[in-house]
N, C-alpha and C. Protein backbone atom coordinates (compact mmCIF):
# COMPACT_ATOMS: atom_id res chain seq x y z
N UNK A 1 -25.65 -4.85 -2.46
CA UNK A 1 -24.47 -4.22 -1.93
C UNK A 1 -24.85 -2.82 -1.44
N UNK A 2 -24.45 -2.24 -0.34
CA UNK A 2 -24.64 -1.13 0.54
C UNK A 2 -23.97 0.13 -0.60
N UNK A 3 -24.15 1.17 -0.44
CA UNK A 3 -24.04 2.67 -1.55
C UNK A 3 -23.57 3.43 -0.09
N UNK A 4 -22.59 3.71 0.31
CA UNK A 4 -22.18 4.69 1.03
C UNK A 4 -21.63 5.93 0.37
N UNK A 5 -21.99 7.18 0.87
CA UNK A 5 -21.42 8.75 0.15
C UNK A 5 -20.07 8.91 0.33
N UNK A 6 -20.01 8.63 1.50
CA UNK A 6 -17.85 8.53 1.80
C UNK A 6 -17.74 7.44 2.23
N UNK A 7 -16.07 7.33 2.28
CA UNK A 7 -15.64 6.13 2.85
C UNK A 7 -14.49 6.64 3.37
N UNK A 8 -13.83 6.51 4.83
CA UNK A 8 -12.40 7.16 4.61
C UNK A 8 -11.38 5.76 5.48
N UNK A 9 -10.45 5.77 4.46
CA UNK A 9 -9.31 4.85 4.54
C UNK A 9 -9.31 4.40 5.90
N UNK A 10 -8.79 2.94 6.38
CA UNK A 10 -8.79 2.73 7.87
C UNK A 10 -7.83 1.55 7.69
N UNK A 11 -7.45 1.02 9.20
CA UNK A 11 -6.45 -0.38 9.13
C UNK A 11 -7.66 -1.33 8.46
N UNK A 12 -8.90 -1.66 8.39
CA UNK A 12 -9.64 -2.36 7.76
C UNK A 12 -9.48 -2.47 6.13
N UNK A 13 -9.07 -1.44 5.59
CA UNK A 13 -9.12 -1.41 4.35
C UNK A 13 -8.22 -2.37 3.63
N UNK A 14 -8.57 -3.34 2.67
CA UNK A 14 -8.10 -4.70 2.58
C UNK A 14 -7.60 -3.93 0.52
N UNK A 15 -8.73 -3.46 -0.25
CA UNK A 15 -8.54 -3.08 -1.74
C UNK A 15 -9.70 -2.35 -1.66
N UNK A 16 -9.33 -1.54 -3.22
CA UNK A 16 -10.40 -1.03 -3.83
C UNK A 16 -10.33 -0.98 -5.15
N UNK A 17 -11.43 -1.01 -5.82
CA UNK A 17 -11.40 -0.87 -7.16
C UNK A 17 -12.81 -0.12 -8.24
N UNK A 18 -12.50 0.36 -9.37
CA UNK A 18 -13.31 1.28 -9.99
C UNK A 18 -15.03 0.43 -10.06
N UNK A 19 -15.67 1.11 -10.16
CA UNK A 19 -17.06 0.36 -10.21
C UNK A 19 -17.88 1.99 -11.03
N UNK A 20 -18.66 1.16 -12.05
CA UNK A 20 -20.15 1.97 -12.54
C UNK A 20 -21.09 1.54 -12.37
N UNK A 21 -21.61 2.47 -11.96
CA UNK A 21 -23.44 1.88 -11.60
C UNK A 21 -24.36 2.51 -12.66
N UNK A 22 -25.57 2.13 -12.39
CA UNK A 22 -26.13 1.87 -13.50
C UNK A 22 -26.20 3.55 -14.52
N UNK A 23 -26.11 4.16 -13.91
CA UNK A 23 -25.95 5.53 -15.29
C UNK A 23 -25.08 6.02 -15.55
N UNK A 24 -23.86 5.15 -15.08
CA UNK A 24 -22.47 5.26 -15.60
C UNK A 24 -21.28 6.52 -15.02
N UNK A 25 -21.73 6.61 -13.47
CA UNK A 25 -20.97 7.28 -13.00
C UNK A 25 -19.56 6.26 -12.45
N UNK A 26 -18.70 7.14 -12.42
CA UNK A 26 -17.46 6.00 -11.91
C UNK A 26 -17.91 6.29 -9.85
N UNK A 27 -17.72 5.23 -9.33
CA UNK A 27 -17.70 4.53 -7.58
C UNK A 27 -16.25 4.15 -7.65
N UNK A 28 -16.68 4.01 -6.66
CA UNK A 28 -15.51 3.02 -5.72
C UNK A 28 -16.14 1.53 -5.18
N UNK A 29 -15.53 0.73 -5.55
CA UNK A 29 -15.94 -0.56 -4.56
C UNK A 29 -14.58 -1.12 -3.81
N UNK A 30 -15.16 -1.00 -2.33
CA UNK A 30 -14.53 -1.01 -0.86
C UNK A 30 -14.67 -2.48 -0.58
N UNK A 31 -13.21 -3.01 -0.37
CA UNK A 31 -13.48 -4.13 0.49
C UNK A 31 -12.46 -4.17 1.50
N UNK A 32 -13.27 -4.40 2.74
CA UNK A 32 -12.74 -4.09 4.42
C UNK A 32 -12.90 -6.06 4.59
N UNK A 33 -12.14 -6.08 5.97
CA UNK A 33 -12.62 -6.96 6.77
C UNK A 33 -13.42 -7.06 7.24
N UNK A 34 -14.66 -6.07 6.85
CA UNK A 34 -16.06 -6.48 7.56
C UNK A 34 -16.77 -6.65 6.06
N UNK A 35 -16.34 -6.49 4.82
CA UNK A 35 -17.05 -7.00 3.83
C UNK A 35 -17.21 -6.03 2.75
N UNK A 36 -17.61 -5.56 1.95
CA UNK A 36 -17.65 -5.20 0.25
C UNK A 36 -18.93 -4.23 0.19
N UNK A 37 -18.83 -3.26 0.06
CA UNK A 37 -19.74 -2.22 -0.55
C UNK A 37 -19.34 -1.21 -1.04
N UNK A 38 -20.22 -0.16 -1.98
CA UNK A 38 -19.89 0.64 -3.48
C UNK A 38 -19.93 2.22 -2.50
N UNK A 39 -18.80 3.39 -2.83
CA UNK A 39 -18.75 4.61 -2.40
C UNK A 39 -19.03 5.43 -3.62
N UNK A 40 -19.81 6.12 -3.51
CA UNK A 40 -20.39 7.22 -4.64
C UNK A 40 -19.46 7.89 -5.19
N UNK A 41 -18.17 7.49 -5.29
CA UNK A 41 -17.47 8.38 -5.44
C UNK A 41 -15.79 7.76 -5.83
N UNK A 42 -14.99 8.30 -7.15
CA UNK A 42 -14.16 7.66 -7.63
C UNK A 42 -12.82 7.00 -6.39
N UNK A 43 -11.94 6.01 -6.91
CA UNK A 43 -10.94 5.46 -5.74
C UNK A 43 -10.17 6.64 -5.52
N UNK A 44 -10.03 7.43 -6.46
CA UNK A 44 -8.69 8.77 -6.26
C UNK A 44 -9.70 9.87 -5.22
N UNK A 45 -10.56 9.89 -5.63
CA UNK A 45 -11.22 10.66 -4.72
C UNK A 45 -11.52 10.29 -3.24
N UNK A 46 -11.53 9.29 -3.09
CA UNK A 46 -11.71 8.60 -1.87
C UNK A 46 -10.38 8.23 -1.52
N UNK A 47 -9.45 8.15 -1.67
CA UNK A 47 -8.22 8.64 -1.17
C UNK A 47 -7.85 10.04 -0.98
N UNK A 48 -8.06 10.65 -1.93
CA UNK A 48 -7.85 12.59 -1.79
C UNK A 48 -8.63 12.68 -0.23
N UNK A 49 -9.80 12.43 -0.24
CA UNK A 49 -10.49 12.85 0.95
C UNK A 49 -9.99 11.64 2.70
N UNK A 50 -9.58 11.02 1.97
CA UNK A 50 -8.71 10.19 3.06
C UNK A 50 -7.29 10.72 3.73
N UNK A 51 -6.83 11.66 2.96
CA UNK A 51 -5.80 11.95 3.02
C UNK A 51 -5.88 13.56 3.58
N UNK A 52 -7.15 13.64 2.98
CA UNK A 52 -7.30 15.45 3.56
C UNK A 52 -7.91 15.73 4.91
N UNK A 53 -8.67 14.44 5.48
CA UNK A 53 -8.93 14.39 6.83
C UNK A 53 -7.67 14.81 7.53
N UNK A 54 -6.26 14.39 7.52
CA UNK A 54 -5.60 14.57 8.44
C UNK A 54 -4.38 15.71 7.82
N UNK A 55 -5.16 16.48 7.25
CA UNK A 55 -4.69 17.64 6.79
C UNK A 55 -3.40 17.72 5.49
N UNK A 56 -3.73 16.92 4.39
CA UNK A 56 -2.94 16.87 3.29
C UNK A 56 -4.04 16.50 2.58
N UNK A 57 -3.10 16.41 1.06
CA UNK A 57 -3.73 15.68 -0.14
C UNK A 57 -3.22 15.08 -1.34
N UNK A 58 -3.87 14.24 -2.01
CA UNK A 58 -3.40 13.28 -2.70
C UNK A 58 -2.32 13.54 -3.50
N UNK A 59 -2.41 14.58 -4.29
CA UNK A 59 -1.35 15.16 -4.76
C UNK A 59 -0.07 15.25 -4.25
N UNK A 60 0.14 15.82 -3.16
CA UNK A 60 1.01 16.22 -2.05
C UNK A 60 1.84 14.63 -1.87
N UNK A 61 0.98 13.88 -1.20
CA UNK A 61 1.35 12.52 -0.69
C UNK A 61 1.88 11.61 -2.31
N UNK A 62 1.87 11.80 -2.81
CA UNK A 62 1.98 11.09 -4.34
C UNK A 62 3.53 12.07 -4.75
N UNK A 63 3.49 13.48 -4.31
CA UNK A 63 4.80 13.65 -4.40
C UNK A 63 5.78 13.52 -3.60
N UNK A 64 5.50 13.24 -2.04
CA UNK A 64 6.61 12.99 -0.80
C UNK A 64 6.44 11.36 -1.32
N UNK A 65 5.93 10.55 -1.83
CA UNK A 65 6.15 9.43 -2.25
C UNK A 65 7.54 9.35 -3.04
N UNK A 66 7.25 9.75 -4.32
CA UNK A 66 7.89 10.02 -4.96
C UNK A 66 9.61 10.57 -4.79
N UNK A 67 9.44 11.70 -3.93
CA UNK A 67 10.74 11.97 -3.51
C UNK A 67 11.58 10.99 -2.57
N UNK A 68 10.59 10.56 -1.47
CA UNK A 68 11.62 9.35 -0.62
C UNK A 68 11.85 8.44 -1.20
N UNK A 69 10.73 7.77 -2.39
CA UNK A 69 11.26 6.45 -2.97
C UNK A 69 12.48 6.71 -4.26
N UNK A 70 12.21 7.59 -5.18
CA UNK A 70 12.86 8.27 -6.28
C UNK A 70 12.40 7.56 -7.41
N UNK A 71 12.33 7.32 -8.43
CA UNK A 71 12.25 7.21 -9.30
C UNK A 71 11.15 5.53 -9.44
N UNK A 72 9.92 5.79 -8.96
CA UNK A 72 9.20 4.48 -8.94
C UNK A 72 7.76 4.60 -10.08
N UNK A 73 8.02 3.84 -10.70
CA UNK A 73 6.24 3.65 -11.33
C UNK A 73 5.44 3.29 -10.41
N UNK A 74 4.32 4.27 -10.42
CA UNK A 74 3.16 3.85 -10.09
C UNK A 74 3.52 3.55 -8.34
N UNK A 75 3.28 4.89 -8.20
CA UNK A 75 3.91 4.77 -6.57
C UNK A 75 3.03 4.36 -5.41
N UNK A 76 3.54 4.12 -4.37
CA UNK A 76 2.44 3.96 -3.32
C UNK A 76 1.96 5.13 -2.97
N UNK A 77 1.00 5.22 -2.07
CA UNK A 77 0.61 6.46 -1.54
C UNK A 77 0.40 6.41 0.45
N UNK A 78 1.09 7.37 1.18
CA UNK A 78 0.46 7.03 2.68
C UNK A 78 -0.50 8.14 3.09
N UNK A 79 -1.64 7.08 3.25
CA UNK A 79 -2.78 7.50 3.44
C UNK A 79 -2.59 8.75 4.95
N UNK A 80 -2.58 7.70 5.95
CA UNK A 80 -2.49 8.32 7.23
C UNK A 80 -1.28 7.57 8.18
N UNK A 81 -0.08 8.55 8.29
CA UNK A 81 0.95 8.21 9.15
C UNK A 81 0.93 7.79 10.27
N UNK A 82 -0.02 8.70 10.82
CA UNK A 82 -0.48 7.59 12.68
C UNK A 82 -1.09 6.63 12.85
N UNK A 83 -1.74 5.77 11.84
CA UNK A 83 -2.14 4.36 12.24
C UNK A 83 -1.07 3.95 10.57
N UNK A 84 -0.21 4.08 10.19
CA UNK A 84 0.48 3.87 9.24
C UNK A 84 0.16 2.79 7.89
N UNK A 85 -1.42 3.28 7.54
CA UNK A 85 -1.75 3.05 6.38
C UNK A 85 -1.06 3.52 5.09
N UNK A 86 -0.80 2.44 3.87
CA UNK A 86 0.12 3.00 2.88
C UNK A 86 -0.60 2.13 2.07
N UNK A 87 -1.56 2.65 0.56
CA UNK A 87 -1.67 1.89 -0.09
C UNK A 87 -1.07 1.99 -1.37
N UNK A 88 -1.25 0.73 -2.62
CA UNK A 88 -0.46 1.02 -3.98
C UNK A 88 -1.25 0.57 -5.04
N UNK A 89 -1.52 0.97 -6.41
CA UNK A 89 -1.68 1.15 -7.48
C UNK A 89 -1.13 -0.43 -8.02
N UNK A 90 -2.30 -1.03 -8.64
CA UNK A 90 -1.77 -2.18 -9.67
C UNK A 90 -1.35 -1.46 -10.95
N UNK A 91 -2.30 -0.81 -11.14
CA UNK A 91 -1.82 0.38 -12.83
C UNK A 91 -1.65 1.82 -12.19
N UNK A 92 -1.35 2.19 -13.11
CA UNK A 92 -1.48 4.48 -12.98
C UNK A 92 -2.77 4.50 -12.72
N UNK A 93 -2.48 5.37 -11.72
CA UNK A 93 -4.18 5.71 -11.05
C UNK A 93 -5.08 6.34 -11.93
N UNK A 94 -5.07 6.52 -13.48
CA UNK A 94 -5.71 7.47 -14.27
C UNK A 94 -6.83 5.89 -15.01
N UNK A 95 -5.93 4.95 -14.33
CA UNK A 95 -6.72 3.50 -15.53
C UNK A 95 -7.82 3.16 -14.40
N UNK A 96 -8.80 2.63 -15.27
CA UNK A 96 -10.04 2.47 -14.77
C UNK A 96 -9.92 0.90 -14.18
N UNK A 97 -9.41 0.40 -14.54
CA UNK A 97 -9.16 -0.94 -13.88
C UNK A 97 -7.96 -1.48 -12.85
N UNK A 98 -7.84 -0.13 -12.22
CA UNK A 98 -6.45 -0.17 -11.51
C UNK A 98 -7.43 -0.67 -9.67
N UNK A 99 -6.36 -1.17 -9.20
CA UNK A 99 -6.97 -1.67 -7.56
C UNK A 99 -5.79 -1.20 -6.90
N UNK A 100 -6.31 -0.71 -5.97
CA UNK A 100 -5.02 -0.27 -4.62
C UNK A 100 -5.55 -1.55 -3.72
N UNK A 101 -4.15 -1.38 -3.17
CA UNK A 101 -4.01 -2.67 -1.92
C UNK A 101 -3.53 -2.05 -0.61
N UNK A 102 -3.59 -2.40 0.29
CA UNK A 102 -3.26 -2.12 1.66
C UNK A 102 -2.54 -3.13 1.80
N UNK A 103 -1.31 -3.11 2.20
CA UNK A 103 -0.18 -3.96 2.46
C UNK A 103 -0.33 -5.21 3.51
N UNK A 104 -0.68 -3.85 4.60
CA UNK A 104 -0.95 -4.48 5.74
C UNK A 104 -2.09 -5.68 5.92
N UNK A 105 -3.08 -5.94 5.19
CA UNK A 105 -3.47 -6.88 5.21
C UNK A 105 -3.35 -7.93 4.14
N UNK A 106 -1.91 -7.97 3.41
CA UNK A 106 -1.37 -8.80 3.06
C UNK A 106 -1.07 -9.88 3.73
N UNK A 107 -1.12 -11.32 3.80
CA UNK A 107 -0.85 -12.06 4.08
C UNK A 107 0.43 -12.84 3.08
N UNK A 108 0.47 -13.58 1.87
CA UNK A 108 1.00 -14.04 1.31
C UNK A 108 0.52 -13.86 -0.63
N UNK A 109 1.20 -13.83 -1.71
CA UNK A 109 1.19 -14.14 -2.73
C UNK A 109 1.43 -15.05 -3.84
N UNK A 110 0.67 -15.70 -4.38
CA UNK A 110 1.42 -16.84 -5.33
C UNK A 110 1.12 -16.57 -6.36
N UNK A 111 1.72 -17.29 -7.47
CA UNK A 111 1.56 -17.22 -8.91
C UNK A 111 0.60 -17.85 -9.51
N UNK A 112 -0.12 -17.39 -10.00
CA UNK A 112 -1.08 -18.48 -10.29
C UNK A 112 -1.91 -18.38 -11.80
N UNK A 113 -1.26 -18.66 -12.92
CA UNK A 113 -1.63 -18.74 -14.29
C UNK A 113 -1.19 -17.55 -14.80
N UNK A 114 0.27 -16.86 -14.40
CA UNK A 114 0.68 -15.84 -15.22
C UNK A 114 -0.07 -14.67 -14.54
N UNK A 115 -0.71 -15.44 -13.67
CA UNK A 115 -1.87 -13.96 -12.63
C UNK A 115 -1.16 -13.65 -11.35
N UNK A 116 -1.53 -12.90 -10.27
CA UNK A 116 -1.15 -13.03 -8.91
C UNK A 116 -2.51 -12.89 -7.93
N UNK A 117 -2.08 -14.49 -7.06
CA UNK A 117 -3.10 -14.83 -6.37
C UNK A 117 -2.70 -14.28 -5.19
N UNK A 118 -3.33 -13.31 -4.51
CA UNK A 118 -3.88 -12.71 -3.44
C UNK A 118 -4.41 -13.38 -2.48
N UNK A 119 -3.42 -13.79 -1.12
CA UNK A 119 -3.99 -14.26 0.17
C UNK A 119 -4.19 -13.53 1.41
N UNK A 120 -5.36 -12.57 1.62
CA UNK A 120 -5.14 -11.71 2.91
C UNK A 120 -5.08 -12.56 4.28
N UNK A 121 -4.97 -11.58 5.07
CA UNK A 121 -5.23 -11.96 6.36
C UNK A 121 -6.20 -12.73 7.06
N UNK A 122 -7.53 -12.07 6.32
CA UNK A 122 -9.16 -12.72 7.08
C UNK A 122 -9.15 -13.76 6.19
N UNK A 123 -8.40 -13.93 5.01
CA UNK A 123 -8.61 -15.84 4.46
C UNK A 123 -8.81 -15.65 2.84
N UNK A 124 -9.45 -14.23 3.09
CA UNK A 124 -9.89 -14.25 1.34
C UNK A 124 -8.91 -14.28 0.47
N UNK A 125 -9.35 -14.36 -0.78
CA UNK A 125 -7.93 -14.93 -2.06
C UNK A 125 -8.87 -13.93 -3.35
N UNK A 126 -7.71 -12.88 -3.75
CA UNK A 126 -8.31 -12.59 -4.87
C UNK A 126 -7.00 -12.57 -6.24
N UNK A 127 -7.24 -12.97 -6.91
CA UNK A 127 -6.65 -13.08 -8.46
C UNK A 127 -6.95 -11.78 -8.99
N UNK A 128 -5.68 -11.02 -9.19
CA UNK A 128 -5.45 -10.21 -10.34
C UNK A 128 -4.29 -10.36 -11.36
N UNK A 129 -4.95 -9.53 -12.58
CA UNK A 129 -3.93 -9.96 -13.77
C UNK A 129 -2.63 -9.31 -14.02
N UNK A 130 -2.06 -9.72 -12.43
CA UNK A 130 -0.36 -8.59 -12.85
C UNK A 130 0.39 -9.91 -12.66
N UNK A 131 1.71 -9.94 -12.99
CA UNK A 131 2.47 -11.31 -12.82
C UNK A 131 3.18 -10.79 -11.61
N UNK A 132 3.62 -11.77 -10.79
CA UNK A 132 3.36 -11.98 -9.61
C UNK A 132 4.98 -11.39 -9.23
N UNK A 133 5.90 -11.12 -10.10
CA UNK A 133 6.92 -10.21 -9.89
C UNK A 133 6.81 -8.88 -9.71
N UNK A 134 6.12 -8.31 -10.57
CA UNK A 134 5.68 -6.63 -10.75
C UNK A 134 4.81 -6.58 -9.66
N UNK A 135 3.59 -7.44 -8.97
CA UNK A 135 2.61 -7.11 -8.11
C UNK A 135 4.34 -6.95 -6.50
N UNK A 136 5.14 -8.45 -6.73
CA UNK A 136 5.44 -8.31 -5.49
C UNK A 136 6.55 -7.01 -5.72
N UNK A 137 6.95 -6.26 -6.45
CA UNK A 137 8.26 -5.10 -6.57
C UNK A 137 7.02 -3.87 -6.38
N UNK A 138 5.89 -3.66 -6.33
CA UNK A 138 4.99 -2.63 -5.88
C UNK A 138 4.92 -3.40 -4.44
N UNK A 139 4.42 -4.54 -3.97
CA UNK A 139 4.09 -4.61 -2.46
C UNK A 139 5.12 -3.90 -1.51
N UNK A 140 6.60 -4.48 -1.56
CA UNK A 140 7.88 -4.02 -1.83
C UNK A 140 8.26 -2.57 -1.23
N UNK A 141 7.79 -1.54 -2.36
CA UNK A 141 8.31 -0.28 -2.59
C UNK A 141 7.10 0.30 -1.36
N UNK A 142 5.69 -0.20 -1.42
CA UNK A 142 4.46 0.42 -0.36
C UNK A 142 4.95 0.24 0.95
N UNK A 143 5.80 -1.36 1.40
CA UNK A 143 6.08 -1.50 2.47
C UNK A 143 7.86 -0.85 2.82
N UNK A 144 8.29 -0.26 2.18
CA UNK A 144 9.52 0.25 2.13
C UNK A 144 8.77 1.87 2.32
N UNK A 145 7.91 2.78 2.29
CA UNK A 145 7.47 3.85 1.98
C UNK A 145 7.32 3.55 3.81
N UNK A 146 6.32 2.82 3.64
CA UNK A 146 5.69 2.75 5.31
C UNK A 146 7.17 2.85 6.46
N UNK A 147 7.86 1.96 6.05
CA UNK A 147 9.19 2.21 6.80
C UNK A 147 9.59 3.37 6.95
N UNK A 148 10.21 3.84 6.07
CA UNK A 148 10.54 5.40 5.56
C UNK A 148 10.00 5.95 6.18
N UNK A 149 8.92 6.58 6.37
CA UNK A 149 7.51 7.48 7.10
C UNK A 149 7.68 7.22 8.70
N UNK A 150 7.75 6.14 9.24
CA UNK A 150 7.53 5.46 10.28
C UNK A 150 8.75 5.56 11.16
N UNK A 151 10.03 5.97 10.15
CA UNK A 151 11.12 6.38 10.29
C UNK A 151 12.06 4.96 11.27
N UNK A 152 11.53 3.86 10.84
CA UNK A 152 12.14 2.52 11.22
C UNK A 152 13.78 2.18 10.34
N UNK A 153 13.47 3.14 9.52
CA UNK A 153 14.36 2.96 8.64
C UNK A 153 16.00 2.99 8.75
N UNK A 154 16.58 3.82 9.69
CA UNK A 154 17.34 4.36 10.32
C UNK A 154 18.80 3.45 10.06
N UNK A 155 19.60 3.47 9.48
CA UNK A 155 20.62 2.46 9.21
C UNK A 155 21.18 2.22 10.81
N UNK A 156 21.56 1.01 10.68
CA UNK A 156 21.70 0.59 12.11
C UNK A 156 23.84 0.21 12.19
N UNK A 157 24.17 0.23 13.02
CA UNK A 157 25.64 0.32 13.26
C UNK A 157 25.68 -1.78 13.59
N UNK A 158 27.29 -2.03 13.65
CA UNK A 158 27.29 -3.72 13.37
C UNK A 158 29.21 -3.69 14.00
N UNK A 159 28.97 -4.33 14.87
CA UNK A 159 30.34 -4.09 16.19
C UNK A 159 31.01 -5.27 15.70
N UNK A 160 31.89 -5.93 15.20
CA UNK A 160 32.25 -7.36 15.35
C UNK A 160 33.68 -7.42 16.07
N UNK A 161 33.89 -7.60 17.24
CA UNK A 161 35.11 -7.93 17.85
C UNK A 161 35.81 -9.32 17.21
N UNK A 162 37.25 -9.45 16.67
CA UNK A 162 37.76 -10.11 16.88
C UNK A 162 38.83 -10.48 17.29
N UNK A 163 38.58 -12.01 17.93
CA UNK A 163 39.40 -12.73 18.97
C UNK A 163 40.78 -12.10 18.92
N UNK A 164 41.20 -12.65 17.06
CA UNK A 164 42.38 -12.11 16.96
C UNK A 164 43.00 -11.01 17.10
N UNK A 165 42.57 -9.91 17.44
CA UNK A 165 42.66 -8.65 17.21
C UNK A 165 42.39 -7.74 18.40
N UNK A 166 42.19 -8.77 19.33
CA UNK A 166 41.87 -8.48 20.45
C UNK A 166 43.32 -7.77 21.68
N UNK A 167 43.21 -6.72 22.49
CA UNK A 167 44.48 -6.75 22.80
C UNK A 167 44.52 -7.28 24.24
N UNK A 168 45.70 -7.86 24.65
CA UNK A 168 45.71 -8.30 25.46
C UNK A 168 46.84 -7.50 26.59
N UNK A 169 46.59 -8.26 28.48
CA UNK A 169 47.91 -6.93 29.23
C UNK A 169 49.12 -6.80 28.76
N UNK A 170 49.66 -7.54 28.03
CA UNK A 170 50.74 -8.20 27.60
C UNK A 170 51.00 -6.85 26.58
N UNK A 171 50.11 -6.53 25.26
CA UNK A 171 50.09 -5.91 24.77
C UNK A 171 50.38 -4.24 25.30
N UNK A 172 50.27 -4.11 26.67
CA UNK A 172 49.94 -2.54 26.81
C UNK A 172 51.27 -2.03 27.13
């Protein structure tokens, strides 16, 4: 597997999750649609610096999370608003076995032994151990954030004329 020094967030970015190598520093292991290799460097950190390219930081984005969604465990985070990357936390980002997901290359989810089976886009299937309610009420809240941000959100107005109620010349 390839050892890259950075990595910074992109529409490719499919998950990530904690990795130690052999003298027990905490990595990152990256998996894109072009395939799986280890970043020298922890997942929070490689988001912090994902996030500080376009002039913020993790912190920051973890609290405008927070405020638009209100009151969410384990919130999503948006990486970068102009190609509208938003990823989310299976656990609190402090647990070593936590994986962020990129929404966007969500394809579909099933249940599968009390686990949730993971179907992306490029075909791959990965099993993690969240039940498949809690994984889909985080997919959910990441793709509700992206809205929000993207400002799609916008409550929309709903006209219904009726017949009955309609006036007619007769009426004027």
């Amino acid at each position: 597997m390839f050892i890259e020094n950075h990595y910074f967030v992109d529409t490719q970015f499919m998950y990530m999750m904690s990795h130690y190598d052999r003298y027990g520093n905490q990595c990152a292991q990256v998996t894109t649609t072009k395939g799986t290799f280890i970043v020298d460097q922890s997942p929070v950190q490689v988001l912090n610096e994902s996030i500080q390219r376009i002039g913020f930081n993790y912190r920051g984005a973890l609290e405008t999370s927070k405020l638009l969604l209100g009151e969410v465990h384990m919130c999503p985070v948006m990486i970068n608003p102009i190609y509208r990357i938003v990823v989310f936390p299976t656990k609190a980002h402090h647990h070593e076995d936590t994986i962020w997901f990129n929404p966007l290359q969500i394809k579909r989810t099933l249940s599968y032994n009390r686990k949730t089976m993971i179907l992306f886009n490029n075909g791959t299937i990965l099993v993690v151990p969240i039940r498949l309610a809690s994984f889909n009420t985080k997919l959910k809240n990441a793709e509700q954030l992206e809205k929000i941000t993207a400002g799609t959100s916008i409550p929309s107005f709903t006209f219904i004329l009726d017949p009955k109620k309609k006036r007619t010349k007769e009426d004027k």
